[in-house]
Structure formats: C-alpha cells, structure tokens
Protein backbone atom coordinates (compact mmCIF):
# COMPACT_ATOMS: atom_id res chain seq x y z
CA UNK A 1 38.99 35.69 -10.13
CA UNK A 2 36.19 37.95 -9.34
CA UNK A 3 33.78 35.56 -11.15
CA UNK A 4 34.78 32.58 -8.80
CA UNK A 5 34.93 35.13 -5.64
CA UNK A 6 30.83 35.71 -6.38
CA UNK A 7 30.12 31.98 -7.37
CA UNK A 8 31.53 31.36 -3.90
CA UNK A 9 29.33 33.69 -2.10
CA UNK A 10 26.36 32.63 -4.29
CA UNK A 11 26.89 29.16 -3.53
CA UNK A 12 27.62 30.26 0.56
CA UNK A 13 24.51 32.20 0.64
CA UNK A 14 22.10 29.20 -0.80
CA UNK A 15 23.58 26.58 1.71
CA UNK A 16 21.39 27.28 4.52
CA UNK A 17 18.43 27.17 2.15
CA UNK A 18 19.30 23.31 0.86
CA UNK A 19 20.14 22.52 4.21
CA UNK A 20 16.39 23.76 5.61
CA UNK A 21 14.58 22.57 2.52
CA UNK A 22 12.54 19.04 3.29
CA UNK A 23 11.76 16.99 -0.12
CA UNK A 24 8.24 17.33 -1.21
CA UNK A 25 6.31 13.70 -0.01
CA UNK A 26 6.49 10.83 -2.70
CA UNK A 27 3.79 9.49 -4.18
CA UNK A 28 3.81 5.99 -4.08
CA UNK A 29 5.27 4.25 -7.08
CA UNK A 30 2.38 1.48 -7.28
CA UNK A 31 -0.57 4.24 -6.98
CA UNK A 32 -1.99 6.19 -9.85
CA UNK A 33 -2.39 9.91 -9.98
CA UNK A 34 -5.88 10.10 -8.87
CA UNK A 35 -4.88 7.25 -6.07
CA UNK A 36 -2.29 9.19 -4.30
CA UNK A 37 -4.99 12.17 -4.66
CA UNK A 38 -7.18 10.22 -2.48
CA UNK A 39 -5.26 9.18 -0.10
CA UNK A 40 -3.93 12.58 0.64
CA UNK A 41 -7.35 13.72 0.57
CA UNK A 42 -8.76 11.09 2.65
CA UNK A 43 -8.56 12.64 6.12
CA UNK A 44 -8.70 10.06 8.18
CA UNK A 45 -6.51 6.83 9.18
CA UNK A 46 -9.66 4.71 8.36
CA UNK A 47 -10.32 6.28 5.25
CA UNK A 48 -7.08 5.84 4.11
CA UNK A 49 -6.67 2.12 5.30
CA UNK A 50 -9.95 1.67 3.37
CA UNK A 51 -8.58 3.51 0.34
CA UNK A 52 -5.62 1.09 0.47
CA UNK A 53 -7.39 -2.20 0.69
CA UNK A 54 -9.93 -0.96 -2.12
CA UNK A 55 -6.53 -0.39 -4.58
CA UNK A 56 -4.94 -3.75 -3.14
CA UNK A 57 -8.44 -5.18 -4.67
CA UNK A 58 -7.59 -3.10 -7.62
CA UNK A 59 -4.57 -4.84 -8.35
CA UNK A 60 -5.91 -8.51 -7.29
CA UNK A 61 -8.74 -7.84 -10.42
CA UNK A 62 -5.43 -6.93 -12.84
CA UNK A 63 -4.35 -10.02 -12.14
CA UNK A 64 -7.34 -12.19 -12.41
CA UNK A 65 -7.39 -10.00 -15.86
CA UNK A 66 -4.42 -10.91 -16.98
CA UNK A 67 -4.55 -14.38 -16.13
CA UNK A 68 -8.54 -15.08 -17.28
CA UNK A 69 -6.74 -13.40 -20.76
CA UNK A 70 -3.88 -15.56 -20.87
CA UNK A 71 -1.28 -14.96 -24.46
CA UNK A 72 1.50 -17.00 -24.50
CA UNK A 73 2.45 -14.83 -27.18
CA UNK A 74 2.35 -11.51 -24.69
CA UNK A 75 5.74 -11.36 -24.25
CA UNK A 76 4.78 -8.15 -21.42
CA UNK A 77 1.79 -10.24 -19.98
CA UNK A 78 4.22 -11.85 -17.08
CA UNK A 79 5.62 -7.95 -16.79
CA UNK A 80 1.90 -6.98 -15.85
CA UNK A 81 1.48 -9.80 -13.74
CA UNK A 82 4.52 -9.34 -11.61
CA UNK A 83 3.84 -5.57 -11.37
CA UNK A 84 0.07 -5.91 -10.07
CA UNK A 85 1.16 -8.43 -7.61
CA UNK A 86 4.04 -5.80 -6.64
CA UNK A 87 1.84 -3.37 -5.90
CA UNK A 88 -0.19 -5.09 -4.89
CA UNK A 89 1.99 -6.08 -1.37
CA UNK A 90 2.86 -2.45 -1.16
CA UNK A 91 -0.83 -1.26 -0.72
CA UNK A 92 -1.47 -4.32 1.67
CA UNK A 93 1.93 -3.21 3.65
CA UNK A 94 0.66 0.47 3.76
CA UNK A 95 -2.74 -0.67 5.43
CA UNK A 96 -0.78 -2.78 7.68
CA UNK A 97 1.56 0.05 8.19
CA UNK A 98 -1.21 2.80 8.89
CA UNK A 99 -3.17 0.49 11.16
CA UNK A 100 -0.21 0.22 13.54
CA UNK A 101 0.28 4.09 13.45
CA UNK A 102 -3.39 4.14 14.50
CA UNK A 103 -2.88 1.94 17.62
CA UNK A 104 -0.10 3.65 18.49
CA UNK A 105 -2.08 7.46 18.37
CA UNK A 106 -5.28 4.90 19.98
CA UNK A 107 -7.00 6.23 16.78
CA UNK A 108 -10.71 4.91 16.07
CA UNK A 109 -10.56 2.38 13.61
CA UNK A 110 -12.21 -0.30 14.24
CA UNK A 111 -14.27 -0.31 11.06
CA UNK A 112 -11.23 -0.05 8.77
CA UNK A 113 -9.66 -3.29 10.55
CA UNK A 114 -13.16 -5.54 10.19
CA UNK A 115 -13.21 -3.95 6.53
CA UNK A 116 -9.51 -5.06 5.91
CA UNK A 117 -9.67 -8.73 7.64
CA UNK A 118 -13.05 -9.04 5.51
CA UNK A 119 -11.81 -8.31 2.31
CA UNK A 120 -8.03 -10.03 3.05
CA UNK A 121 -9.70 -13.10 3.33
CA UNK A 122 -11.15 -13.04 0.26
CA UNK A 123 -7.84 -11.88 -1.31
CA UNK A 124 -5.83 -14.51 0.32
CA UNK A 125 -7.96 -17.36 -0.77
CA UNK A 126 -7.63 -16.55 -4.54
CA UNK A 127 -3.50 -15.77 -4.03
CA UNK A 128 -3.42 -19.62 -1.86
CA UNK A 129 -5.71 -20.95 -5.55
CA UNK A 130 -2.99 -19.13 -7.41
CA UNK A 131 0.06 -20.64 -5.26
CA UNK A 132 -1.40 -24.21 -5.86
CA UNK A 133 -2.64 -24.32 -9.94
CA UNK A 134 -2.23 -20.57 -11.36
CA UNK A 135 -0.79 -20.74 -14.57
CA UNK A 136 2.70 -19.91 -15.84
CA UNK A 137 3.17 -19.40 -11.73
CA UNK A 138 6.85 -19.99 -11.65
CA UNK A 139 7.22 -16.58 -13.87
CA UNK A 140 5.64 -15.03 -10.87
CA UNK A 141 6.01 -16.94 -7.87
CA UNK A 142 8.22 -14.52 -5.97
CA UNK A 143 6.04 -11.58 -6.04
CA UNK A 144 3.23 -14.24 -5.53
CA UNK A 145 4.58 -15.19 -2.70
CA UNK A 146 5.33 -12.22 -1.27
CA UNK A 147 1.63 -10.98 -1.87
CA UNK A 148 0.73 -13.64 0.24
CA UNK A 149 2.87 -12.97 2.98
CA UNK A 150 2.13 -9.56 3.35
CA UNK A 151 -1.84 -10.53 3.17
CA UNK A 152 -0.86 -12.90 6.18
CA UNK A 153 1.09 -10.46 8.19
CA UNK A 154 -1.13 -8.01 7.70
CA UNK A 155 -4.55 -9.90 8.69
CA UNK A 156 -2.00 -10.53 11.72
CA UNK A 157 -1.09 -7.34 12.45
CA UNK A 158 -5.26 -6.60 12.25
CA UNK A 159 -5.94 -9.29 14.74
CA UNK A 160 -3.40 -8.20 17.33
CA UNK A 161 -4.72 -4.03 16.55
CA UNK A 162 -8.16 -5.23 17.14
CA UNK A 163 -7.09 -6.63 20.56
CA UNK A 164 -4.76 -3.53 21.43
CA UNK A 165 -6.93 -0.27 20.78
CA UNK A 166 -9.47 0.86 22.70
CA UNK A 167 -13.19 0.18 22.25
CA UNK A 168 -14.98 2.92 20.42
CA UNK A 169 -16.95 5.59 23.49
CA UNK A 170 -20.33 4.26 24.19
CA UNK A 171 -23.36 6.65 23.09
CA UNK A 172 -25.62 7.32 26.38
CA UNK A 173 -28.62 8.49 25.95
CA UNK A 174 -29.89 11.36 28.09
C-alpha cells in the first residue's frame, strides 16, 4: 500500500511537467540530416524557400537517376522512384507553404519567389515529359501526379505572392 501511495504522488507531481512540456520540432521525413540542418540554420524565409527548391531539384535528379538507370530486375527501383517524387511534393509544398507565411509577415522575398518560378518551370516541364512517355509510369503515376500538382499550385501560389507583398524599399542616394 505504501508503494502505490508514493507511485501516486510520483506520478501527481510529474503531471504538470508533461502537461507544460512542447515536443521537440520534427525534422522532416523527406530531408536528410544535414538538410534539416540547413534549413534550421538558414535564417531567413528566402533562404529557406531557396534551400527547399534546391532539395526539390535534389529529388527531381534521383529520379532522372533512376530512370536514365532503368533495371527491370530492381525490384526496389519503383520504391526509389515513388519516394523521390514523394519528397519531392513535400519540399515543393514547404516553399509554397513558407512563401505564404512571408506575405502574410510582408517579409522581403522577392528573390526567393523569381528563384522558385525559375527553377519550377524547369521542373514542371520534365514531370509534364514524364506524365506523357516516362517509363514504367503507371508504377508511379500517383506520386507523379501529385508532384505535378503541387509544382502547379505552387508556381500559383508564387504568382499571386508576387502580386500581394510589397515592393522591396527603394535605395536613395544622398
């Protein structure tokens, strides 16, 4: 009885604690390591919207890997496939997601937007080649079609942020 009586008190005292405790921030599941280091590093919204589309390029060249190494015998091949064009729609989404935070807080970011509709063309163009005469595409359609939605939503969500936040101050000179 005593036992339970000082489990109880143990367990009364350390339920405030859990209760004020705030889980530690989750890395990503599609970044590396050293990816999530930079982004938490990176200090500003740019950077970090920049850091994003850079790893979203990352995962464009896995594919074009994979594919431009083609095994029919790579049972995992598809696996890889599916997983780079996961992730990635997630780092795409982030950007998107980020750049919208930024318009809210009327952050400067105007490079990080021309940077990001630059380089989502470019992505988009190879995922549209894909769509129409990629091989094996039906074992990743889905995710291939989700990468391109999320590159179209988020060269939307550019356009309209580029139209929304404030120009940049204008330099004078004395």
């Amino acid at each position: 009885m005593k036992r339970t009586r000082w489990l109880s008190i143990l367990l009364m005292a350390a339920l405030p604690a859990m209760a004020i405790a705030r889980p530690a921030p989750q890395k990503k599941d599609y970044l590396s390591d050293a990816e999530a280091d930079k982004i938490r590093d990176a200090y500003t919204p740019s950077a970090k919207i920049k850091l994003f589309i850079t790893f979203a390029g990352d995962r464009i060249k896995r594919v074009q890997y994979e594919l431009g190494h083609f095994d029919p015998q790579d049972h995992r091949q598809m696996e890889r496939i599916n997983t780079a064009l996961n992730d990635y729609s997630g780092c795409i989404d982030d950007a998107a997601d980020l750049i919208g935070i930024a318009v809210e807080k009327q952050q400067e970011i105007h490079q990080a937007i021309k940077d990001m509709q630059l380089r989502t063309k470019d992505y988009l163009t190879y995922l549209q080649q894909l769509e129409a005469s990629g091989q094996s595409r039906d074992d990743y359609k889905d995710n291939l079609d989700d990468a391109v939605e999320a590159t179209q939503d988020a060269q939307a969500d550019a356009e309209k942020a580029l139209k929304e936040i404030e120009p940049p101050p204008v330099r004078r000179g004395p």
